[in-house]
PDB file of N, CA and C in Angstrom:
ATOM      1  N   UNK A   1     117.987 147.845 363.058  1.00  0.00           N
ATOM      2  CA  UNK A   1     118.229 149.234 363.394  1.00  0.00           C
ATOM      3  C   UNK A   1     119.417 149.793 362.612  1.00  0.00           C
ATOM      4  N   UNK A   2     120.450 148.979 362.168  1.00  0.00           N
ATOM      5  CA  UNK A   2     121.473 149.458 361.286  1.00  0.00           C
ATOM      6  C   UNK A   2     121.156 149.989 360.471  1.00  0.00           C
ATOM      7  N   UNK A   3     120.333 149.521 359.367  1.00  0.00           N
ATOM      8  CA  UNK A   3     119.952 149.968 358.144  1.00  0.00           C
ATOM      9  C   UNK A   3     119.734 152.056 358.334  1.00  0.00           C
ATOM     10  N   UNK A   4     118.579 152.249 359.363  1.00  0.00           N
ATOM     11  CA  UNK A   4     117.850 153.528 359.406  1.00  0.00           C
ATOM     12  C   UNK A   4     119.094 154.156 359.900  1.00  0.00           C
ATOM     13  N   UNK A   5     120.252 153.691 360.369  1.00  0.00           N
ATOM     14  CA  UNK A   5     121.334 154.803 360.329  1.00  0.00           C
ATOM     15  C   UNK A   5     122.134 155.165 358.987  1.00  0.00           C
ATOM     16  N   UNK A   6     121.968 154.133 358.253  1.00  0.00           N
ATOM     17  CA  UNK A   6     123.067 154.048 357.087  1.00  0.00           C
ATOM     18  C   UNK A   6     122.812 155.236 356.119  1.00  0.00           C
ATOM     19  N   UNK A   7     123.342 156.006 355.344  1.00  0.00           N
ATOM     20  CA  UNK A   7     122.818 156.537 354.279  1.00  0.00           C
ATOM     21  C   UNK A   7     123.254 156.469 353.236  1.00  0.00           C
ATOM     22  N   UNK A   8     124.615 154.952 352.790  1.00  0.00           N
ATOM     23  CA  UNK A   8     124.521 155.075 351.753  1.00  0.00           C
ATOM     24  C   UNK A   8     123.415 153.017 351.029  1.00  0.00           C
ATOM     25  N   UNK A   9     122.791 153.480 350.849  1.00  0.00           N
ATOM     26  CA  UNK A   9     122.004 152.109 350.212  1.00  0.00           C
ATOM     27  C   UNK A   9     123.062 151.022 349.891  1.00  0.00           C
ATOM     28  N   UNK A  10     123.874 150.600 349.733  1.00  0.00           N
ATOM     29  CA  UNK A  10     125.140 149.859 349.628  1.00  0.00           C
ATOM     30  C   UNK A  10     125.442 149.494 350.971  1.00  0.00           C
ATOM     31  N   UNK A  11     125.596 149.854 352.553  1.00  0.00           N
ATOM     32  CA  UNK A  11     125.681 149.648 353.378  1.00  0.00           C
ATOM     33  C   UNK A  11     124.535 148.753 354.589  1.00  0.00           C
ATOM     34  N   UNK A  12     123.078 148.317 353.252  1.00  0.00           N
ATOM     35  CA  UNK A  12     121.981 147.979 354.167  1.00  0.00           C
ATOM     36  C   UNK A  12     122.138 147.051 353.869  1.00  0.00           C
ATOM     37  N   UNK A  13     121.564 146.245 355.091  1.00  0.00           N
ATOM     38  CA  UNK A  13     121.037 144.775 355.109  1.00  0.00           C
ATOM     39  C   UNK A  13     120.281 144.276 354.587  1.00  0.00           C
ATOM     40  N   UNK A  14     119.251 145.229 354.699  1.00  0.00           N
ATOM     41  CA  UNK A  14     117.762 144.552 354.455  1.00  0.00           C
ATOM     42  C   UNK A  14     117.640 145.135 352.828  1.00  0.00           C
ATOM     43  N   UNK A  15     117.533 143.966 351.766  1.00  0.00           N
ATOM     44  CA  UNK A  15     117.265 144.229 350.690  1.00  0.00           C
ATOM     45  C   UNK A  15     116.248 145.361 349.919  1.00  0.00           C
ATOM     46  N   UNK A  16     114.931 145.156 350.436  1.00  0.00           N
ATOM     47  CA  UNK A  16     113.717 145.605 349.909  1.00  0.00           C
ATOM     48  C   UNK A  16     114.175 147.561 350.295  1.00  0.00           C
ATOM     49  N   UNK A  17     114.608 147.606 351.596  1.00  0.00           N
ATOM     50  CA  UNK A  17     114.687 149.090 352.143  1.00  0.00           C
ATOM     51  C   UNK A  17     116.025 149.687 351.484  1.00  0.00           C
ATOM     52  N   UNK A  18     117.177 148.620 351.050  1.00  0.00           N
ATOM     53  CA  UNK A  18     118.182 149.304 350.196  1.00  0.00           C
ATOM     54  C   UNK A  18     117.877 149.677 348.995  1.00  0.00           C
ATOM     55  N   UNK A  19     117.028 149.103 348.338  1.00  0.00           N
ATOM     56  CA  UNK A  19     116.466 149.359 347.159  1.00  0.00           C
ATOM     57  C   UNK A  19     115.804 150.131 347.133  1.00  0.00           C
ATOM     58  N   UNK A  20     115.073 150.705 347.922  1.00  0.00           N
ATOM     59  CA  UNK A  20     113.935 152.043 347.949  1.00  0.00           C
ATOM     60  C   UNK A  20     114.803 153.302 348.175  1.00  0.00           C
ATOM     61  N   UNK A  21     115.904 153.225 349.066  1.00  0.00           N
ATOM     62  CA  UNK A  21     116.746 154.093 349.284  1.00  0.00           C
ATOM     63  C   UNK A  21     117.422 154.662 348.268  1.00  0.00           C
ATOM     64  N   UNK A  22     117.705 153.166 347.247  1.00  0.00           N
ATOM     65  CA  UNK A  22     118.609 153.703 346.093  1.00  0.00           C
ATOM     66  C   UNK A  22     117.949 154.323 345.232  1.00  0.00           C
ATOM     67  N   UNK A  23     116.870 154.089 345.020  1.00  0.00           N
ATOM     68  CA  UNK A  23     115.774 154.541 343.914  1.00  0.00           C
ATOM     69  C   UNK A  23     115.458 156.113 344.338  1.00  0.00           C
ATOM     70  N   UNK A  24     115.585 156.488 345.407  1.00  0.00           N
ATOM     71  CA  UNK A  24     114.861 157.590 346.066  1.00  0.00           C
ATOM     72  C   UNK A  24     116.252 158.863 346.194  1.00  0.00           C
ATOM     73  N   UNK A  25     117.509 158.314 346.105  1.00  0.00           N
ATOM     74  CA  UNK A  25     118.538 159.209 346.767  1.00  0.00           C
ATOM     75  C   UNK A  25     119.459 158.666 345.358  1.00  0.00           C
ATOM     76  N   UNK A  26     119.374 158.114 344.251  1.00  0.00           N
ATOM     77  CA  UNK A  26     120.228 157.915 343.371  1.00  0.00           C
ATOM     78  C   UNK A  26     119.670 158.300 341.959  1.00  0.00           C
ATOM     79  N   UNK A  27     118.496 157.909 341.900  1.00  0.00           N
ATOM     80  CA  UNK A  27     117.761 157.343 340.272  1.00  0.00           C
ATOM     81  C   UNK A  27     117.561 158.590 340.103  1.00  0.00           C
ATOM     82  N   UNK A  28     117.213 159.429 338.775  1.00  0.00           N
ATOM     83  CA  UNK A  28     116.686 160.633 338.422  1.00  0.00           C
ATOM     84  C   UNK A  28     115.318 160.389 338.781  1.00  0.00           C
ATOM     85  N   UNK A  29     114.495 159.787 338.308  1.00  0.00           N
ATOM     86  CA  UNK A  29     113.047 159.349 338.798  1.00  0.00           C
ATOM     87  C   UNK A  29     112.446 159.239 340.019  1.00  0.00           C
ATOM     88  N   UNK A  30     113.431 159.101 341.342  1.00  0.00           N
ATOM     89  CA  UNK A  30     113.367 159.246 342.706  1.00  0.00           C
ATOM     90  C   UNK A  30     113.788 160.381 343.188  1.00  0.00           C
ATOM     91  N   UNK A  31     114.540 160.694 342.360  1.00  0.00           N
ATOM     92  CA  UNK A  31     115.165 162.401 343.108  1.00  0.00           C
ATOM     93  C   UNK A  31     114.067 163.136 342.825  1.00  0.00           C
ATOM     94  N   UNK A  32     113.600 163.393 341.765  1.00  0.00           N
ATOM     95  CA  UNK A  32     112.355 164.166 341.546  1.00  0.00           C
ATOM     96  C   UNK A  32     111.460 164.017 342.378  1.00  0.00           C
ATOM     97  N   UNK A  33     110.344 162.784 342.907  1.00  0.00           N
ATOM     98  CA  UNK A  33     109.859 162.028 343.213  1.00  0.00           C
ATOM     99  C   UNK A  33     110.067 162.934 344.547  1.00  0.00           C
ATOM    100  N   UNK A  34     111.270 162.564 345.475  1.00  0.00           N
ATOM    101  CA  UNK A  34     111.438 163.169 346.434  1.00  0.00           C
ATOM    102  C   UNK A  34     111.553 165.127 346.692  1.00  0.00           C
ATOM    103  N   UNK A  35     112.281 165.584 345.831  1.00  0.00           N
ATOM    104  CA  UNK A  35     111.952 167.125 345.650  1.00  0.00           C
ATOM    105  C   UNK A  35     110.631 167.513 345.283  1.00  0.00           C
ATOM    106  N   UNK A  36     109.772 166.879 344.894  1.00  0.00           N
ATOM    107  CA  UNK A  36     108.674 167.564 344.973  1.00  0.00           C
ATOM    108  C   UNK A  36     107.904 167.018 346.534  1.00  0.00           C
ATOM    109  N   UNK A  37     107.753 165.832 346.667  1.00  0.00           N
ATOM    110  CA  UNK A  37     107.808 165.707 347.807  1.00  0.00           C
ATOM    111  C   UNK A  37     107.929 166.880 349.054  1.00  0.00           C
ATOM    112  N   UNK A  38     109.068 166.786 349.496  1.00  0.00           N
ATOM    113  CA  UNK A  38     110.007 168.030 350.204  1.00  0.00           C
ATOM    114  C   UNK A  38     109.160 169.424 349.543  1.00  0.00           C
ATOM    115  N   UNK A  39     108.967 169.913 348.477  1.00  0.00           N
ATOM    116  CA  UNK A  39     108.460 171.369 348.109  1.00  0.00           C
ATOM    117  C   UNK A  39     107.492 171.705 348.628  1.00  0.00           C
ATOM    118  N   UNK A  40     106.702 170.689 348.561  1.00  0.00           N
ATOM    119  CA  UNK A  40     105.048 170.287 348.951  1.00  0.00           C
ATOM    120  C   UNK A  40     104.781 170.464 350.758  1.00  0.00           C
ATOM    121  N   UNK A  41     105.625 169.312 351.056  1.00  0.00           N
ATOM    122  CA  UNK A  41     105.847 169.724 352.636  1.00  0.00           C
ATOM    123  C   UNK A  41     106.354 171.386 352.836  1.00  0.00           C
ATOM    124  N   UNK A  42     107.331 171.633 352.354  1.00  0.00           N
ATOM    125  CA  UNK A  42     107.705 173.407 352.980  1.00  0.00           C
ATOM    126  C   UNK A  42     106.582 174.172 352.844  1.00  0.00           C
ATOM    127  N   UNK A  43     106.133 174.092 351.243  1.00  0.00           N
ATOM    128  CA  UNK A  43     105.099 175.275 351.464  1.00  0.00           C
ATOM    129  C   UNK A  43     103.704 175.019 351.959  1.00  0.00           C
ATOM    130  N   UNK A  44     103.645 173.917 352.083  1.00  0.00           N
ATOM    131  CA  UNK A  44     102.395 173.331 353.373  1.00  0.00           C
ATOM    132  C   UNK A  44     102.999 174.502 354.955  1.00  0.00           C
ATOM    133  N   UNK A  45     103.843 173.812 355.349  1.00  0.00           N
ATOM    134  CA  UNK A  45     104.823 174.526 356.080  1.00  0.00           C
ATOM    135  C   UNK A  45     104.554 175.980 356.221  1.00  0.00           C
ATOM    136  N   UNK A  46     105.065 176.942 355.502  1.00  0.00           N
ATOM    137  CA  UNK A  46     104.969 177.918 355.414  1.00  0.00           C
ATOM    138  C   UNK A  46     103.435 178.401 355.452  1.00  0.00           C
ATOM    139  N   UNK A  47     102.728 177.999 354.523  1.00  0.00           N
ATOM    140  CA  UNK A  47     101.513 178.132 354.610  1.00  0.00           C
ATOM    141  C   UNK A  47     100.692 178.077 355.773  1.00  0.00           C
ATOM    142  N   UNK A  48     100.873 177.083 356.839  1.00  0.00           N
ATOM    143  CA  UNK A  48     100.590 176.785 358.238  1.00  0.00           C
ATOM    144  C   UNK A  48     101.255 178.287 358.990  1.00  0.00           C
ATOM    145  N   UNK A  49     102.275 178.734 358.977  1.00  0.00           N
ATOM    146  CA  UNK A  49     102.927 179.293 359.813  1.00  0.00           C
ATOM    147  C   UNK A  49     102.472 181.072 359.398  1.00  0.00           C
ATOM    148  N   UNK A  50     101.880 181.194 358.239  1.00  0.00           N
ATOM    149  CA  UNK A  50     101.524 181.914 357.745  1.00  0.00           C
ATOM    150  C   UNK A  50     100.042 182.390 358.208  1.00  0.00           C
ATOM    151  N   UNK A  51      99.286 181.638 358.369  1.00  0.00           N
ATOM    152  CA  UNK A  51      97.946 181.717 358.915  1.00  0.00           C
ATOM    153  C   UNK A  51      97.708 181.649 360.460  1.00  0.00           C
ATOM    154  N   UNK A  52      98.716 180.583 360.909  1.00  0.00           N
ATOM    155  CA  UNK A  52      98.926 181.279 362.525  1.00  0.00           C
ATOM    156  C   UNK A  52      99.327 182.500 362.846  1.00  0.00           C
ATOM    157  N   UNK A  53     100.396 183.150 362.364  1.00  0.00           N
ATOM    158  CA  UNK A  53     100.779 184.053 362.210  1.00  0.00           C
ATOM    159  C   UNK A  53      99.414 185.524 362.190  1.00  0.00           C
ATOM    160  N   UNK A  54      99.000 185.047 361.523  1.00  0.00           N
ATOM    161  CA  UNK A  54      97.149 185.873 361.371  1.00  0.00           C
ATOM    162  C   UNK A  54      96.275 185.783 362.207  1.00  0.00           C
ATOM    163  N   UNK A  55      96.293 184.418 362.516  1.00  0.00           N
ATOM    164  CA  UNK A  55      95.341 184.597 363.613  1.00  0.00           C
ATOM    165  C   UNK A  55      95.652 185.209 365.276  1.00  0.00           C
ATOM    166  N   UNK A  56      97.448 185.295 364.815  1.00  0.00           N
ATOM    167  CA  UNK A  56      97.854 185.606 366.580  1.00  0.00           C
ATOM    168  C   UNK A  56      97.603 187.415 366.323  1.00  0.00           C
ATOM    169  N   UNK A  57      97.801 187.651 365.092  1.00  0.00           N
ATOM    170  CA  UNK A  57      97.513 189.412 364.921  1.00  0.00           C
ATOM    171  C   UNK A  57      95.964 189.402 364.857  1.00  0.00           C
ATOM    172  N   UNK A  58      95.150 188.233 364.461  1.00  0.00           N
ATOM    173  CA  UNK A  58      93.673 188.930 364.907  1.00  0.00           C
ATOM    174  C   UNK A  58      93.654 188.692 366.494  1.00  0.00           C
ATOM    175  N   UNK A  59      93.765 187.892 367.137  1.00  0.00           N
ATOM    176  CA  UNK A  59      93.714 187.639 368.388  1.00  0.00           C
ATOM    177  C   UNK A  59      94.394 188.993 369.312  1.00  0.00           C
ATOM    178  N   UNK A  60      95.086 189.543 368.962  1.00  0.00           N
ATOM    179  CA  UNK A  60      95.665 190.655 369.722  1.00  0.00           C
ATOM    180  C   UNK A  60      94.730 191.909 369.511  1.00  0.00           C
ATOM    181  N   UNK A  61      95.005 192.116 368.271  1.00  0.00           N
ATOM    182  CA  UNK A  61      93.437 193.392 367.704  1.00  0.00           C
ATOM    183  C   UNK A  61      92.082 192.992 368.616  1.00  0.00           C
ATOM    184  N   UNK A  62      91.611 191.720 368.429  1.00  0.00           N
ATOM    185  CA  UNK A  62      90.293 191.845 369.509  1.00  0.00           C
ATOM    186  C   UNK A  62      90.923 192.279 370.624  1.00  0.00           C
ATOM    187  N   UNK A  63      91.859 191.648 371.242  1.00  0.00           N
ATOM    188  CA  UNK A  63      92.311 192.268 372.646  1.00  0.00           C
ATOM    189  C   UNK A  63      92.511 193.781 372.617  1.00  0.00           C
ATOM    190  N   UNK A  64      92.938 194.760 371.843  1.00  0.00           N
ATOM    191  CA  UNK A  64      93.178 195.961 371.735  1.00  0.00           C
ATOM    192  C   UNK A  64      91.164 196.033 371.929  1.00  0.00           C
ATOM    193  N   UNK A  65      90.641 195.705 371.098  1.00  0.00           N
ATOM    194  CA  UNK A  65      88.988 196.189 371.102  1.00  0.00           C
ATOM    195  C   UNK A  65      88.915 197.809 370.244  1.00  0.00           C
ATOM    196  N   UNK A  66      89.544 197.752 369.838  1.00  0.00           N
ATOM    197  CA  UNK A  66      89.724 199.180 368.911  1.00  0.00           C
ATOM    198  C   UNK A  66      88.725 198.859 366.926  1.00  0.00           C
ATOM    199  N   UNK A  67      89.120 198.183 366.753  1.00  0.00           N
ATOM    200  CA  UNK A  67      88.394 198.076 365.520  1.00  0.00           C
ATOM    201  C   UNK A  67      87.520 196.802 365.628  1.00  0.00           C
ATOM    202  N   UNK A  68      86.578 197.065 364.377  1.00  0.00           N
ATOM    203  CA  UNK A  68      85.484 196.132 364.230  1.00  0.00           C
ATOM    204  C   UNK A  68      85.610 194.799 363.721  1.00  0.00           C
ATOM    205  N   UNK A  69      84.889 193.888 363.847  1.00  0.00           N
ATOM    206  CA  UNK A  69      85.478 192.350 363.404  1.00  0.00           C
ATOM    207  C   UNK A  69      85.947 192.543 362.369  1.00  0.00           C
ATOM    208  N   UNK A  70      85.265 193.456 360.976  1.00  0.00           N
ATOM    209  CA  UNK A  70      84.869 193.189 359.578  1.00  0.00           C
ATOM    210  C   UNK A  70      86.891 193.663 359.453  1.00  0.00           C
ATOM    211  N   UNK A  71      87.319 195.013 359.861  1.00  0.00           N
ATOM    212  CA  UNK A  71      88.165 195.574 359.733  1.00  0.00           C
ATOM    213  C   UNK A  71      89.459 195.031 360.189  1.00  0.00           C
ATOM    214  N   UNK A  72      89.290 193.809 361.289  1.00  0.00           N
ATOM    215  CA  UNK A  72      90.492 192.584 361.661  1.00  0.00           C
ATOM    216  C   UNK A  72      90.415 191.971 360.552  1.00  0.00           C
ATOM    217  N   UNK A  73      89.227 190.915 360.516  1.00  0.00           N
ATOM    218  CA  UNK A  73      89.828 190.137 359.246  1.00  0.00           C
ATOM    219  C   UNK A  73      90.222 190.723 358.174  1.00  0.00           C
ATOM    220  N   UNK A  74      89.768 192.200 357.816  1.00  0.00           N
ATOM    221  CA  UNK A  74      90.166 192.620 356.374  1.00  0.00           C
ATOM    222  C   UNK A  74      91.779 192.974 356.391  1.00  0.00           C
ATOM    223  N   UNK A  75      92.502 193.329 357.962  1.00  0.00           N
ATOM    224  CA  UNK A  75      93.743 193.473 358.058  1.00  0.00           C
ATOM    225  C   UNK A  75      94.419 192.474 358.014  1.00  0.00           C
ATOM    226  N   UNK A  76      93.660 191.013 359.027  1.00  0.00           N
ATOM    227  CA  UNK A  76      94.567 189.834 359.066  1.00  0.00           C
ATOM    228  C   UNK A  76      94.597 188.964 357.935  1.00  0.00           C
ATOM    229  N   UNK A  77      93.763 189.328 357.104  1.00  0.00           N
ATOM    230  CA  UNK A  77      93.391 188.490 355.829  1.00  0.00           C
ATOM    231  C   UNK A  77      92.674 187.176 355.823  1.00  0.00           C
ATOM    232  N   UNK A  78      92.189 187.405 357.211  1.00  0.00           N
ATOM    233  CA  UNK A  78      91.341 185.629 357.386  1.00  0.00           C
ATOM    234  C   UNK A  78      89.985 186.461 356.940  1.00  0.00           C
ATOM    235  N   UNK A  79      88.717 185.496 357.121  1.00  0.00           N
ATOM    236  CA  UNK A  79      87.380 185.049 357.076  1.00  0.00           C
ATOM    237  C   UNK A  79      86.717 185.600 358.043  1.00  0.00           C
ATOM    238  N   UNK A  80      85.606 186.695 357.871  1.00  0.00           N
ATOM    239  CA  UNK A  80      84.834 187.057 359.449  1.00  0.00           C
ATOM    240  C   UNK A  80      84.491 186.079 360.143  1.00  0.00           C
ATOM    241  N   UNK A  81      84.531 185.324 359.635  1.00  0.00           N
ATOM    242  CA  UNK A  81      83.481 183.965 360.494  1.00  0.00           C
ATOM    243  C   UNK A  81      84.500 183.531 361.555  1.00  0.00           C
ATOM    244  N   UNK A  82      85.838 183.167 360.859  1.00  0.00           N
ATOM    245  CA  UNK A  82      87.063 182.607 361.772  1.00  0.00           C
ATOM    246  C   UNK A  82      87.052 184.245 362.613  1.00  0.00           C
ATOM    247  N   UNK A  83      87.097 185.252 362.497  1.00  0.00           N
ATOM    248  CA  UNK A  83      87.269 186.366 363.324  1.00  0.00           C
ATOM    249  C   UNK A  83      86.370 185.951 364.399  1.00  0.00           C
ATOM    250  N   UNK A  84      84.933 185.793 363.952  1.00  0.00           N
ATOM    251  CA  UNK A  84      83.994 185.953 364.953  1.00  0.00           C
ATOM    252  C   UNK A  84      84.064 184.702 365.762  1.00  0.00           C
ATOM    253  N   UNK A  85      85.039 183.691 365.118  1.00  0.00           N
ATOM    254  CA  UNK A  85      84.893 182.522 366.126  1.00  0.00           C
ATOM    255  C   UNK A  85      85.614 182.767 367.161  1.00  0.00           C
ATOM    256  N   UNK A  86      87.378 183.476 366.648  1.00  0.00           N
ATOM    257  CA  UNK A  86      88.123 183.759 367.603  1.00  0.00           C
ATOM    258  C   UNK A  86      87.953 184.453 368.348  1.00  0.00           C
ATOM    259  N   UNK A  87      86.781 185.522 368.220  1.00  0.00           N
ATOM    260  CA  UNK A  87      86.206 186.556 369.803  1.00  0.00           C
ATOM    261  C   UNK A  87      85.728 186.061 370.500  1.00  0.00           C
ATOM    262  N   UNK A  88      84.676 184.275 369.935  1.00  0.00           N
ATOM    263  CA  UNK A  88      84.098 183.931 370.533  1.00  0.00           C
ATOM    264  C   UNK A  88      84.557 182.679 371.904  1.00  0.00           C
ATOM    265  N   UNK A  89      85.311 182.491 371.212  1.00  0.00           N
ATOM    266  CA  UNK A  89      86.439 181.365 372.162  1.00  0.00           C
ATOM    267  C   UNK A  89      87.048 182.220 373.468  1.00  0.00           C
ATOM    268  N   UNK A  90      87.493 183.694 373.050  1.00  0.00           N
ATOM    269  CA  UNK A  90      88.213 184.921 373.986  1.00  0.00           C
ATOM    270  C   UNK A  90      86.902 184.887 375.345  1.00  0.00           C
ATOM    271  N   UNK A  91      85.718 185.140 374.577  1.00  0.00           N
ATOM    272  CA  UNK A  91      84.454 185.328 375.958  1.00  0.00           C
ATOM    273  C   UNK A  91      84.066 184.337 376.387  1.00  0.00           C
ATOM    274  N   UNK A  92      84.628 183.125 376.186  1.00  0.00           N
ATOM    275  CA  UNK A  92      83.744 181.514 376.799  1.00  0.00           C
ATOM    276  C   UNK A  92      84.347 181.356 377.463  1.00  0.00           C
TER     277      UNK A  92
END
């Protein structure tokens, strides 16, 4: 359990995991390695939070009942199909 507190690779026990550490948080080849890493996750991230985000504004518009499926998704920027699923989940 020492090791997963440590952060500098010089301070671990366990050989194989100091060495991955060092490679990953020291080497130019691991830093990269890891920043793209990390980029990949955020805009996954964002991307997720982005499309929920859409579906909670189509989900409210059906609740208003004021405009037509075609005219939600064309506002929320999703797919009629995902529109028409989400009305359909609202009436089951």
């Amino acid at each position: 359990m020492h090791d997963f507190s440590c952060t500098n690779a010089a301070d671990m026990y366990y050989g194989t995991l100091a060495d991955r550490v060092h490679f990953f948080k020291e080497s130019k080849e691991g830093i990269l390695i890891m920043c793209k890493v990390m980029e990949d996750m955020r805009k996954e991230s964002l991307q997720e939070g982005v499309k929920e985000g859409a579906i909670n504004t189509a989900k409210r518009m059906l609740t208003d009942g004021i405009l037509t499926l075609e005219k939600i998704a064309e506002y929320a920027g999703l797919p009629l199909d995902e529109v028409k699923k989400l009305k359909a989940e609202r009436t089951a």
